[in-house]
N, C-alpha and C. Protein backbone atom coordinates (compact mmCIF):
# COMPACT_ATOMS: atom_id res chain seq x y z
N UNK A 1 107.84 68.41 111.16
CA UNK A 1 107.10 69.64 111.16
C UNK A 1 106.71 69.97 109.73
N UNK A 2 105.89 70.74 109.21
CA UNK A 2 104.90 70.77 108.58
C UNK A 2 105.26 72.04 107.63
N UNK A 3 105.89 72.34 105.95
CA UNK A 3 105.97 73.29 105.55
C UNK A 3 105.06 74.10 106.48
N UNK A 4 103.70 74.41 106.14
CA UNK A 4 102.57 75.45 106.46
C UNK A 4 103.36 76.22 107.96
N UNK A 5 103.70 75.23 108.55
CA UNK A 5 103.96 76.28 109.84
C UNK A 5 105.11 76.69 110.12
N UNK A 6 106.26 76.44 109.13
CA UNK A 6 107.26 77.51 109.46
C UNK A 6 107.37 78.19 108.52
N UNK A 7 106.09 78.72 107.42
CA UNK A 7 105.90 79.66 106.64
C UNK A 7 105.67 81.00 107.62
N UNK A 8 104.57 80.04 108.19
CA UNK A 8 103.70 81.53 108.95
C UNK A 8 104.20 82.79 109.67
N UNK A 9 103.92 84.01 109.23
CA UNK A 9 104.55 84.68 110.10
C UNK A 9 104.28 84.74 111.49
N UNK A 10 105.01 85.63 112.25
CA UNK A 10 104.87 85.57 114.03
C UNK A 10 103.68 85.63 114.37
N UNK A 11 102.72 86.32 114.04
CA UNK A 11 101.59 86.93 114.21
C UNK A 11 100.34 85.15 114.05
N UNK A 12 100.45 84.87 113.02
CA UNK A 12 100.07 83.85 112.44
C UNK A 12 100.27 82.62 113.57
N UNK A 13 101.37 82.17 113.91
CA UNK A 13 102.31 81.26 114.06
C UNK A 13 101.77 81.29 115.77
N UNK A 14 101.84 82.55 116.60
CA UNK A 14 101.31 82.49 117.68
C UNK A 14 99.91 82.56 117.98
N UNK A 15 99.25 82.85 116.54
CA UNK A 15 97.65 82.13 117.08
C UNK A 15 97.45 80.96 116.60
N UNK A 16 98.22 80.08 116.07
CA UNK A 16 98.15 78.56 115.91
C UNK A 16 98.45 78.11 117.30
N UNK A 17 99.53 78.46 117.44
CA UNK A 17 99.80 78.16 119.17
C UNK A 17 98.69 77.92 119.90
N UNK A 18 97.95 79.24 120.31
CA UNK A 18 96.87 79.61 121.13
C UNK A 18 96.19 78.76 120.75
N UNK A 19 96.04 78.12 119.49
CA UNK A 19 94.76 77.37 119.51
C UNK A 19 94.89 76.11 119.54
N UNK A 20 95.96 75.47 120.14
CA UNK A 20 96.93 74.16 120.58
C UNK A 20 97.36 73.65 119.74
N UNK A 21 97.58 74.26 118.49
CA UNK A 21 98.65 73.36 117.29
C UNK A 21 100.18 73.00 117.86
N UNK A 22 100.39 71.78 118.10
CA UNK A 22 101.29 70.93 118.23
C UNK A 22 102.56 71.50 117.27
N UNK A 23 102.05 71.49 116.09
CA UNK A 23 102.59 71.55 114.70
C UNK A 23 103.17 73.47 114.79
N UNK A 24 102.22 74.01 115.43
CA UNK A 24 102.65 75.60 115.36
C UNK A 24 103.75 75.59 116.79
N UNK A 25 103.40 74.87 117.76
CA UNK A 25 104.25 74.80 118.81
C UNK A 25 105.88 74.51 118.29
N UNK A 26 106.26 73.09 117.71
CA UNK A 26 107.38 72.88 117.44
C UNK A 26 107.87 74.03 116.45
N UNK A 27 107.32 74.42 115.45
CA UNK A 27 107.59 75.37 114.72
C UNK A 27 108.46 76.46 115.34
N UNK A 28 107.10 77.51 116.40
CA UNK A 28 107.93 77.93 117.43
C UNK A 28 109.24 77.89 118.02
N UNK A 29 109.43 76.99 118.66
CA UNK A 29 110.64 76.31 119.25
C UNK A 29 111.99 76.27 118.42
N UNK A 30 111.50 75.88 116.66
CA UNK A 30 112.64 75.46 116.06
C UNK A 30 112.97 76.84 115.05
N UNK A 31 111.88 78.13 115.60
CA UNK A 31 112.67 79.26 115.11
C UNK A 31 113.34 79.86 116.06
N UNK A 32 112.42 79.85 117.06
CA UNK A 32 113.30 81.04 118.21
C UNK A 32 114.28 80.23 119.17
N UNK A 33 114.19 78.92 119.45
CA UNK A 33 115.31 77.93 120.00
C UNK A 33 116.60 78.18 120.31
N UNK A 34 117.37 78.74 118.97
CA UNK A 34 118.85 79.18 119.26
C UNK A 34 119.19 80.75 119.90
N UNK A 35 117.63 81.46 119.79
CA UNK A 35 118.08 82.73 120.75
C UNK A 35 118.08 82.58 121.85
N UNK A 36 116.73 82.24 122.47
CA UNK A 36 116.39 81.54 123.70
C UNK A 36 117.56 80.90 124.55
N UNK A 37 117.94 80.23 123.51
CA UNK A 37 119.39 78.97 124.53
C UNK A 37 120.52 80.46 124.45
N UNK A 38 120.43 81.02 122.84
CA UNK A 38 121.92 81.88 123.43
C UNK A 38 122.22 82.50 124.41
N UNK A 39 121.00 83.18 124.90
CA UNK A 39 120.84 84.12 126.16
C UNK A 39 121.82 84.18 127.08
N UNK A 40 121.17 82.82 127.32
CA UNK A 40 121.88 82.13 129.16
C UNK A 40 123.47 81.84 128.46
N UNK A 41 123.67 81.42 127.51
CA UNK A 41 124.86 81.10 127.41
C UNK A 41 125.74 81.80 126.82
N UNK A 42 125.51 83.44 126.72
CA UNK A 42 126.65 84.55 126.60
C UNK A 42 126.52 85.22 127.93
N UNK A 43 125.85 84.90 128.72
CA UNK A 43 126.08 84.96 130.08
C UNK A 43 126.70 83.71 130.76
N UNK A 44 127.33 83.02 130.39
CA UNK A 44 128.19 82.26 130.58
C UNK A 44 127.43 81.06 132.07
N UNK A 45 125.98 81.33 131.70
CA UNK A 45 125.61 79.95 132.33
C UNK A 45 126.52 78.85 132.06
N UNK A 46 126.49 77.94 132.77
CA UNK A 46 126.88 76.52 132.98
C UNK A 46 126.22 76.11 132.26
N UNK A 47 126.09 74.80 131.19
CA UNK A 47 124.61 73.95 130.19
C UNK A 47 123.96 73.50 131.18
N UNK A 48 123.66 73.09 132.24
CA UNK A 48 122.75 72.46 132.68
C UNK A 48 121.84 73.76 133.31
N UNK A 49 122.03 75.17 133.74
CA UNK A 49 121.67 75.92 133.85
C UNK A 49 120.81 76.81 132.65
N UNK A 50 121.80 76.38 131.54
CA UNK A 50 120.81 77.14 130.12
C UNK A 50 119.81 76.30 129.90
N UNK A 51 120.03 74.43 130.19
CA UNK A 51 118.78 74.59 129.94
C UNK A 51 117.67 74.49 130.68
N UNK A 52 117.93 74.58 131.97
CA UNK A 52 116.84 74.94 132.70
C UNK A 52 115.74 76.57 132.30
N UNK A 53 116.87 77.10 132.05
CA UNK A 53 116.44 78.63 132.03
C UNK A 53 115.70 78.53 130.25
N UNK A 54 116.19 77.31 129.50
CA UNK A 54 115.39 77.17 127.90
C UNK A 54 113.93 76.79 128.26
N UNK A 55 113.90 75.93 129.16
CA UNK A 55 112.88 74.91 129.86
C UNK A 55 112.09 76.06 130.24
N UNK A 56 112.24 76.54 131.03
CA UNK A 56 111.23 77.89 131.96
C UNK A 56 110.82 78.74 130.59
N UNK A 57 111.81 79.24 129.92
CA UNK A 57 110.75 80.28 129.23
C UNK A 57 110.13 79.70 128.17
N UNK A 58 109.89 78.37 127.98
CA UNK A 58 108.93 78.02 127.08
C UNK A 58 108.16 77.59 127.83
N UNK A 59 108.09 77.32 128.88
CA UNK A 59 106.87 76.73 129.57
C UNK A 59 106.24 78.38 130.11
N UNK A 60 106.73 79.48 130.18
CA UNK A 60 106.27 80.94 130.92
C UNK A 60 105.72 80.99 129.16
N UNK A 61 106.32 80.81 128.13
CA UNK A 61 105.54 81.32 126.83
C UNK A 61 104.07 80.45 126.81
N UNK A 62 104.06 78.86 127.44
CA UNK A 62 102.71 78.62 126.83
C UNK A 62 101.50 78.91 128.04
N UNK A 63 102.03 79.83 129.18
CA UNK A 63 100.98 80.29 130.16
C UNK A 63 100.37 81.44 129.72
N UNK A 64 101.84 82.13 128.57
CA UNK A 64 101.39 83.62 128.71
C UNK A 64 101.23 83.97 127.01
N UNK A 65 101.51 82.81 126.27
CA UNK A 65 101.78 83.74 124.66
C UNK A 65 100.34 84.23 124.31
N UNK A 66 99.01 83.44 125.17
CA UNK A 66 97.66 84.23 124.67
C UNK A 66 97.96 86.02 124.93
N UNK A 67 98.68 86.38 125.91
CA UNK A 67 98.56 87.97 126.32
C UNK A 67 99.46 88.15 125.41
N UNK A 68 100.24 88.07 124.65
CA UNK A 68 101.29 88.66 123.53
C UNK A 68 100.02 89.75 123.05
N UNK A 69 100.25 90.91 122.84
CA UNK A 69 99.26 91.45 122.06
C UNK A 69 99.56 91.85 120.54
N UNK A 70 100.50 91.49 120.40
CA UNK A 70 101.39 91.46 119.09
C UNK A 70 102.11 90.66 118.58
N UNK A 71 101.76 90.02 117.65
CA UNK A 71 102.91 88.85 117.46
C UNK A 71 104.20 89.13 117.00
N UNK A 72 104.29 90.36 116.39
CA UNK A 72 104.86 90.56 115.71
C UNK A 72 106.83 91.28 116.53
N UNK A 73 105.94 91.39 118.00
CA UNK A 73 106.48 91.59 118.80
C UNK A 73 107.54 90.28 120.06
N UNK A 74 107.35 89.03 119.30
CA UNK A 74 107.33 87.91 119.55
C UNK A 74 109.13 87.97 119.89
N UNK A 75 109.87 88.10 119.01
CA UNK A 75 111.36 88.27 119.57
C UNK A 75 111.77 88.93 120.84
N UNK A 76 111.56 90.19 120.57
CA UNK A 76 111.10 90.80 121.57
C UNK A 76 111.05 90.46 123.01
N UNK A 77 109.50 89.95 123.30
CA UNK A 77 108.84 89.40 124.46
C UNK A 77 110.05 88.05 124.84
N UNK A 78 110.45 87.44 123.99
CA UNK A 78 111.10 86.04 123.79
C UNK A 78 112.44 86.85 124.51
N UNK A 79 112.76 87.50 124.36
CA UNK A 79 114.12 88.13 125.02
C UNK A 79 114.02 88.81 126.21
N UNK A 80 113.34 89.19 126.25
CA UNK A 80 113.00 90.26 127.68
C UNK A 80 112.76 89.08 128.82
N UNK A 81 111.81 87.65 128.08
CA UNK A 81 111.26 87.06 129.42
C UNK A 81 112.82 86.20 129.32
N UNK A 82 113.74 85.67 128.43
CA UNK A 82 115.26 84.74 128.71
C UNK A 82 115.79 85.83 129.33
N UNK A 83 115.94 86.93 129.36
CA UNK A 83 116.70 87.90 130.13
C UNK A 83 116.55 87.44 132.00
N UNK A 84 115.44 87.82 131.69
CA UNK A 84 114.81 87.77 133.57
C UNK A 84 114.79 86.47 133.67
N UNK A 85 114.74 85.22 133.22
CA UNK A 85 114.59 83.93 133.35
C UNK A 85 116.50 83.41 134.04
N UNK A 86 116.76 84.27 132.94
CA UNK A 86 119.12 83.69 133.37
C UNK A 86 119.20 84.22 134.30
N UNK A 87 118.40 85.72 134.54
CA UNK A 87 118.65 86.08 136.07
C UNK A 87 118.44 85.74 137.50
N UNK A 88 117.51 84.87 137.11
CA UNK A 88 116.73 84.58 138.16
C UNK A 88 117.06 83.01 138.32
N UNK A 89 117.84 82.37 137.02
CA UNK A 89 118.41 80.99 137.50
C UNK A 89 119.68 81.14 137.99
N UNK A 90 120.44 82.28 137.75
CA UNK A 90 121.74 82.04 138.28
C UNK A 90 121.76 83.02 139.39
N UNK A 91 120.75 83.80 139.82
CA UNK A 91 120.75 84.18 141.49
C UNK A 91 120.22 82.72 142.44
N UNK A 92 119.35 82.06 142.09
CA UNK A 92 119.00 80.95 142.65
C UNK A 92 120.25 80.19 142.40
N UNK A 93 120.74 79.96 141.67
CA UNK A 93 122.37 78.71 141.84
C UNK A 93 123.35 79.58 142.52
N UNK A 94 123.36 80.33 142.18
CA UNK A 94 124.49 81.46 143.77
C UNK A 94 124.35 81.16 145.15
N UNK A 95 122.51 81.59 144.93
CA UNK A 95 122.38 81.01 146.30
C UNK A 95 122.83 79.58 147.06
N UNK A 96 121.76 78.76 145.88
CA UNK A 96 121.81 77.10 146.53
C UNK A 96 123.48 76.67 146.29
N UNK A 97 124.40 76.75 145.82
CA UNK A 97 125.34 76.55 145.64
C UNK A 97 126.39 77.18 146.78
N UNK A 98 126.15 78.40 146.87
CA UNK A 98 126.96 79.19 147.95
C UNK A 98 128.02 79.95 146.85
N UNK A 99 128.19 79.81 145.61
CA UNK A 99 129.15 79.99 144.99
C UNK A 99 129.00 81.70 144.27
N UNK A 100 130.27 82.62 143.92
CA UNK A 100 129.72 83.92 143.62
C UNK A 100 129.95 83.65 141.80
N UNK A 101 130.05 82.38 141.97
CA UNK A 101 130.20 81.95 139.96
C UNK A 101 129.45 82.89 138.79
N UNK A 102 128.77 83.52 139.57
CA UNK A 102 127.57 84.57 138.59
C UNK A 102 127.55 85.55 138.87
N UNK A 103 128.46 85.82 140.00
CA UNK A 103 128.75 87.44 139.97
C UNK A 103 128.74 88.38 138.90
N UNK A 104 129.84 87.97 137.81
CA UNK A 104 130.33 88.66 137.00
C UNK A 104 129.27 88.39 135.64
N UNK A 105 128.43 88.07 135.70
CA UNK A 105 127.52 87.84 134.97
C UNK A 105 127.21 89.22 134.27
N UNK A 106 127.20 89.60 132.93
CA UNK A 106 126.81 90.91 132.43
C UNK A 106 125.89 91.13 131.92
N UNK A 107 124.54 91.49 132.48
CA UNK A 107 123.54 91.87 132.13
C UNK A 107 123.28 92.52 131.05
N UNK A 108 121.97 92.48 130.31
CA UNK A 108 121.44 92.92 129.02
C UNK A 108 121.39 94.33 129.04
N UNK A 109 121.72 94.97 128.00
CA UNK A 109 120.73 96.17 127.64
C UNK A 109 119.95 96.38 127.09
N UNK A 110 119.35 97.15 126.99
CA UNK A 110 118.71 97.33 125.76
C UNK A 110 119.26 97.20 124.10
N UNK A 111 120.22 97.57 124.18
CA UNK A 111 120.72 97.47 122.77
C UNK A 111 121.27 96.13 122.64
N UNK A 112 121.07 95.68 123.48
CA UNK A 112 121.90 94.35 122.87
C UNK A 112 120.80 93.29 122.96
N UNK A 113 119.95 93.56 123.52
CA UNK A 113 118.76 93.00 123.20
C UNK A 113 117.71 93.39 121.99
N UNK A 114 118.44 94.74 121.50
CA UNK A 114 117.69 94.96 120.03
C UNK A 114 118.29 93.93 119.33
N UNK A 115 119.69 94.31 119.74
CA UNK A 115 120.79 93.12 118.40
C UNK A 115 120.76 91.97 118.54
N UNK A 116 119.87 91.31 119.27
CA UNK A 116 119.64 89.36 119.66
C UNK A 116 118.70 90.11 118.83
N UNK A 117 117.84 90.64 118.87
CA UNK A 117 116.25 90.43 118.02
C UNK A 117 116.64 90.68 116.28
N UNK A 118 117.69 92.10 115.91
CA UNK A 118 118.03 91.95 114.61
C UNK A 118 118.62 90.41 114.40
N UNK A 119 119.79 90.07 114.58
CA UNK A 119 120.10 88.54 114.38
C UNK A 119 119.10 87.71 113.92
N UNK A 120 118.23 87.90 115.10
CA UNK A 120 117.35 86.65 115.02
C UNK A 120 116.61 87.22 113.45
N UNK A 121 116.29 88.32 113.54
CA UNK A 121 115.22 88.77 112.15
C UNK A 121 116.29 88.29 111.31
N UNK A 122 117.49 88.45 111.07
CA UNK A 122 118.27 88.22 109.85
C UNK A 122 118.49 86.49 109.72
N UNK A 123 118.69 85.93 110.77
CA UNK A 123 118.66 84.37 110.71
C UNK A 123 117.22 83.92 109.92
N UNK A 124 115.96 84.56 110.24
CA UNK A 124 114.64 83.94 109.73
C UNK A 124 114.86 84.49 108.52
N UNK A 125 115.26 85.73 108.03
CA UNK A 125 115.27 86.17 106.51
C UNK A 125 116.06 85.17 105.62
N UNK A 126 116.84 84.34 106.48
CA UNK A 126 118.39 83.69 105.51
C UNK A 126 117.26 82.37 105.12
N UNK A 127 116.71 82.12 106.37
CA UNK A 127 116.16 80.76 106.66
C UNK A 127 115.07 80.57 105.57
N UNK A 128 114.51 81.73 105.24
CA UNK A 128 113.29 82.25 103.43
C UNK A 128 113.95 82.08 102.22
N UNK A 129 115.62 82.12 102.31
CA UNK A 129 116.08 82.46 101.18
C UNK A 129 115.63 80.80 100.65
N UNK A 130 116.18 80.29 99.05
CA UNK A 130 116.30 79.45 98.37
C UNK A 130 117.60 78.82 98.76
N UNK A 131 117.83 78.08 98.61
CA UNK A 131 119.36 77.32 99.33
C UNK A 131 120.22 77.71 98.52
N UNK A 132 120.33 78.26 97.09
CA UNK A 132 121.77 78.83 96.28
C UNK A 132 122.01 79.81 97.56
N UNK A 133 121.06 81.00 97.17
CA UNK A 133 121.36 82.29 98.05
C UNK A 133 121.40 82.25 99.31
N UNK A 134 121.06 81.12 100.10
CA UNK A 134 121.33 81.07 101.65
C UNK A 134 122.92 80.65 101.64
N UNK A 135 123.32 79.58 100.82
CA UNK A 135 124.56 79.13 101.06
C UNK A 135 125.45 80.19 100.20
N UNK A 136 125.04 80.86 99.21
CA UNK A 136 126.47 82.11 99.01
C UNK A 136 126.49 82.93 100.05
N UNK A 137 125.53 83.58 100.59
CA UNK A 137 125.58 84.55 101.44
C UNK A 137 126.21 84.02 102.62
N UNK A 138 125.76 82.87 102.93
CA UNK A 138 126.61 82.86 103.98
C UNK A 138 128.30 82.27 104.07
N UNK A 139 128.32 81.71 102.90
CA UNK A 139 129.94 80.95 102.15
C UNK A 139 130.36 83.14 102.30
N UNK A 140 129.94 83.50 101.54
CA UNK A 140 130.63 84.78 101.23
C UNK A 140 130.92 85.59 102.24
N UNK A 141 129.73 85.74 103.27
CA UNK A 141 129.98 86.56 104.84
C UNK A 141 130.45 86.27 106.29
N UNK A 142 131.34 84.88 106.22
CA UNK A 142 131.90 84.36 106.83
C UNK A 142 133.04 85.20 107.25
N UNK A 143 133.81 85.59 108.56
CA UNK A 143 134.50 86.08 109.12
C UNK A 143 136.20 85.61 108.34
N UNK A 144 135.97 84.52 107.77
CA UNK A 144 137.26 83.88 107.08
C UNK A 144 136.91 83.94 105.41
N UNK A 145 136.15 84.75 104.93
CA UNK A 145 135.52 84.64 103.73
C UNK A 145 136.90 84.17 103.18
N UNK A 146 136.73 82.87 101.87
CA UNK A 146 137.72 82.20 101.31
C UNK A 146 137.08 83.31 99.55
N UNK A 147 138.29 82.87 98.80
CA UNK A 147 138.07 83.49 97.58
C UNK A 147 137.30 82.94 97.03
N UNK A 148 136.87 83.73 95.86
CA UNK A 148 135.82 83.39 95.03
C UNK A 148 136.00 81.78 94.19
N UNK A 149 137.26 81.45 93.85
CA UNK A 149 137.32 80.58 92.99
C UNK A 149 137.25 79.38 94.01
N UNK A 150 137.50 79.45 95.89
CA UNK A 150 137.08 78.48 96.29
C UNK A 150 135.39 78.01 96.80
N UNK A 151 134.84 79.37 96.56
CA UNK A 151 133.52 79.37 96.57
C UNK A 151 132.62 78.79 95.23
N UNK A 152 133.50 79.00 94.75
CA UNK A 152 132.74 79.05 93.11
C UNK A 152 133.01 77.45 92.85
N UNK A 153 133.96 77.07 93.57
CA UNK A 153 134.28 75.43 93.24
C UNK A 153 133.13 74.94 94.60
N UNK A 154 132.78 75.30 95.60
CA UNK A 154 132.43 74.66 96.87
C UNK A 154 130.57 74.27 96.47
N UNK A 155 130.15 75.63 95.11
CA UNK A 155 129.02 75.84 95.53
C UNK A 155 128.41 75.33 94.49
N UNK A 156 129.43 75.09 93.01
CA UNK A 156 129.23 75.10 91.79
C UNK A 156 128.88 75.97 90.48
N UNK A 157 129.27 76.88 90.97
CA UNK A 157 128.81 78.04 90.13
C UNK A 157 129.97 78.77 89.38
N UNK A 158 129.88 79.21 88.45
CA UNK A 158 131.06 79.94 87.72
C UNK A 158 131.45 80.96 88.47
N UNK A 159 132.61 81.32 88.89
CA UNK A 159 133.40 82.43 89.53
C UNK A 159 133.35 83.76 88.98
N UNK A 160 133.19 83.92 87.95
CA UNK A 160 132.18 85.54 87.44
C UNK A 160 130.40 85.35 87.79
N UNK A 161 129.76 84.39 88.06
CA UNK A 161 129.16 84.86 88.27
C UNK A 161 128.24 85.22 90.03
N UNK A 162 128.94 84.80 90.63
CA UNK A 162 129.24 85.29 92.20
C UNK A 162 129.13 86.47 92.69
N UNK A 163 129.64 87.56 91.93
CA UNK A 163 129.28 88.98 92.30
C UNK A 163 127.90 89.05 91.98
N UNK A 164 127.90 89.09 90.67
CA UNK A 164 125.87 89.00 90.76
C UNK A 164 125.14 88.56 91.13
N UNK A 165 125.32 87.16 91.35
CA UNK A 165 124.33 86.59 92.25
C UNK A 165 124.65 86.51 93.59
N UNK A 166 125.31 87.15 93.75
CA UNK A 166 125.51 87.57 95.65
C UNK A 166 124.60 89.02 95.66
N UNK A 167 124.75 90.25 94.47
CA UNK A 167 123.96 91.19 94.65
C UNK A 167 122.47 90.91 94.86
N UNK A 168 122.31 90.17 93.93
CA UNK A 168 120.56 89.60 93.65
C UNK A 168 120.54 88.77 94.97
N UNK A 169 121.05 88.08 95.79
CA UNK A 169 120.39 87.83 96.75
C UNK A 169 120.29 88.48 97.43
N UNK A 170 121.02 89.10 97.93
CA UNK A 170 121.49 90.47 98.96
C UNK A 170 119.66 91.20 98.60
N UNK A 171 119.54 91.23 97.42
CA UNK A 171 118.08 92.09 97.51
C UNK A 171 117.20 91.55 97.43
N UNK A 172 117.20 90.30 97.66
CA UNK A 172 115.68 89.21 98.52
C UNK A 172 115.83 89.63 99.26
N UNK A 173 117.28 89.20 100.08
CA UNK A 173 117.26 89.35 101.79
C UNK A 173 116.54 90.60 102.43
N UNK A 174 116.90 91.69 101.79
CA UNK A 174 116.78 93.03 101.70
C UNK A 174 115.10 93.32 101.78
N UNK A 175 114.52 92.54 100.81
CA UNK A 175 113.35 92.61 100.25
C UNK A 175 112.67 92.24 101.81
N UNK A 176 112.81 90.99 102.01
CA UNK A 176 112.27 90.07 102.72
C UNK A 176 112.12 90.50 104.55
N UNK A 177 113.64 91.31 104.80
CA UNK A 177 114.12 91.89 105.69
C UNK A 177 112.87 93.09 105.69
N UNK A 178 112.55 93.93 104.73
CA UNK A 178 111.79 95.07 104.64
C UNK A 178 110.67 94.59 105.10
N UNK A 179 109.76 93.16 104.44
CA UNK A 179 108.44 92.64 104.36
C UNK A 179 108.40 92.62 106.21
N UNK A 180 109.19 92.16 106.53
CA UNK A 180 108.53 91.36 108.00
C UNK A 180 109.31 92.38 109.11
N UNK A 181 110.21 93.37 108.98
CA UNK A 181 110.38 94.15 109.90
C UNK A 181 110.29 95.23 109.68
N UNK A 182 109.37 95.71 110.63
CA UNK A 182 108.85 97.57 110.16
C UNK A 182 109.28 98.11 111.37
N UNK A 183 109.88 99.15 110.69
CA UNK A 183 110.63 99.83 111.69
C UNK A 183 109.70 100.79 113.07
N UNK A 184 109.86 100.53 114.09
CA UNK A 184 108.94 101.20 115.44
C UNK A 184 109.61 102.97 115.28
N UNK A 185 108.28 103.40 115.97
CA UNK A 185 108.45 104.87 116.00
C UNK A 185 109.39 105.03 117.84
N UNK A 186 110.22 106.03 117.54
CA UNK A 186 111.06 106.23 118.85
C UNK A 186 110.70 107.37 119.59
């Protein structure tokens, strides 16, 4: 795949699509890919079920991404249609199966379908950074964050200077986070 097209923003990126770029297609795929699959699988699809339900909503995106009327709205749409897509594969395997395996299946809300879409905005912001500041930030915001002096040995960088350059990235991210998500009126 092609720097140019996983520069582009959403907006951009889905009228390459529309206009059959191959090159904007995979692009596609290899940003929004890991939300798409997460869907089905914090609903505790089975894998052969997620990826049926990965399969369907990229094939429902290239019938329908011309009507997107926003690209920018692209996470979004990308979540709402994996939402109804897991639902609708694991009422059909209930059925054909006979099994109530998806009973307990816990449906989306709204808010937690804002928070797949923040994620995802914060995964594409990390994915802009320069590779120092992608790999401190994420060496540093790890649930097991290790100390500085094993960071500072992991990453190569002097161990004083880690606080600062964790601030200074923190305000790309920040920066970058601001550029491409504008906040909707409620």
């Amino acid at each position: 795949m092609g720097n140019t097209e996983s520069t582009l923003s959403d907006p951009e990126l889905v009228a390459a699509c529309i206009e059959g770029s191959e090159r904007a297609w995979a692009a596609l795929v290899d940003r929004y890919g890991r939300l798409v699959y997460s869907i089905p699988a914090r609903h505790h699809l089975p894998e052969h079920l997620r990826d049926d339900v990965f399969q369907s909503v990229w094939a429902i995106a290239v019938r329908h991404l011309a009507g997107l009327r926003d690209g920018q709205s692209l996470a979004a749409w990308l979540i709402r249609t994996t939402q109804r897509e897991t639902w609708r594969v694991a009422r059909a395997s209930r059925g054909t199966h006979g099994s109530d395996s998806t009973d307990d299946l816990v449906w989306s809300d709204p808010a937690e379908a804002d928070l797949l879409e923040e994620r995802q905005h914060i995964r594409e912001a990390l994915d802009s950074l320069d590779d120092r500041c992608r790999q401190l930030l994420l060496v540093v915001f790890r649930e097991d964050r290790p100390d500085y002096g094993i960071v500072a040995e992991q990453l190569g960088i002097p161990r004083g200077s880690i606080g600062p350059t964790r601030g200074r990235c923190l305000n790309k991210l920040r920066t970058i986070l601001a550029e491409r998500c504008t906040p909707t009126a409620e």
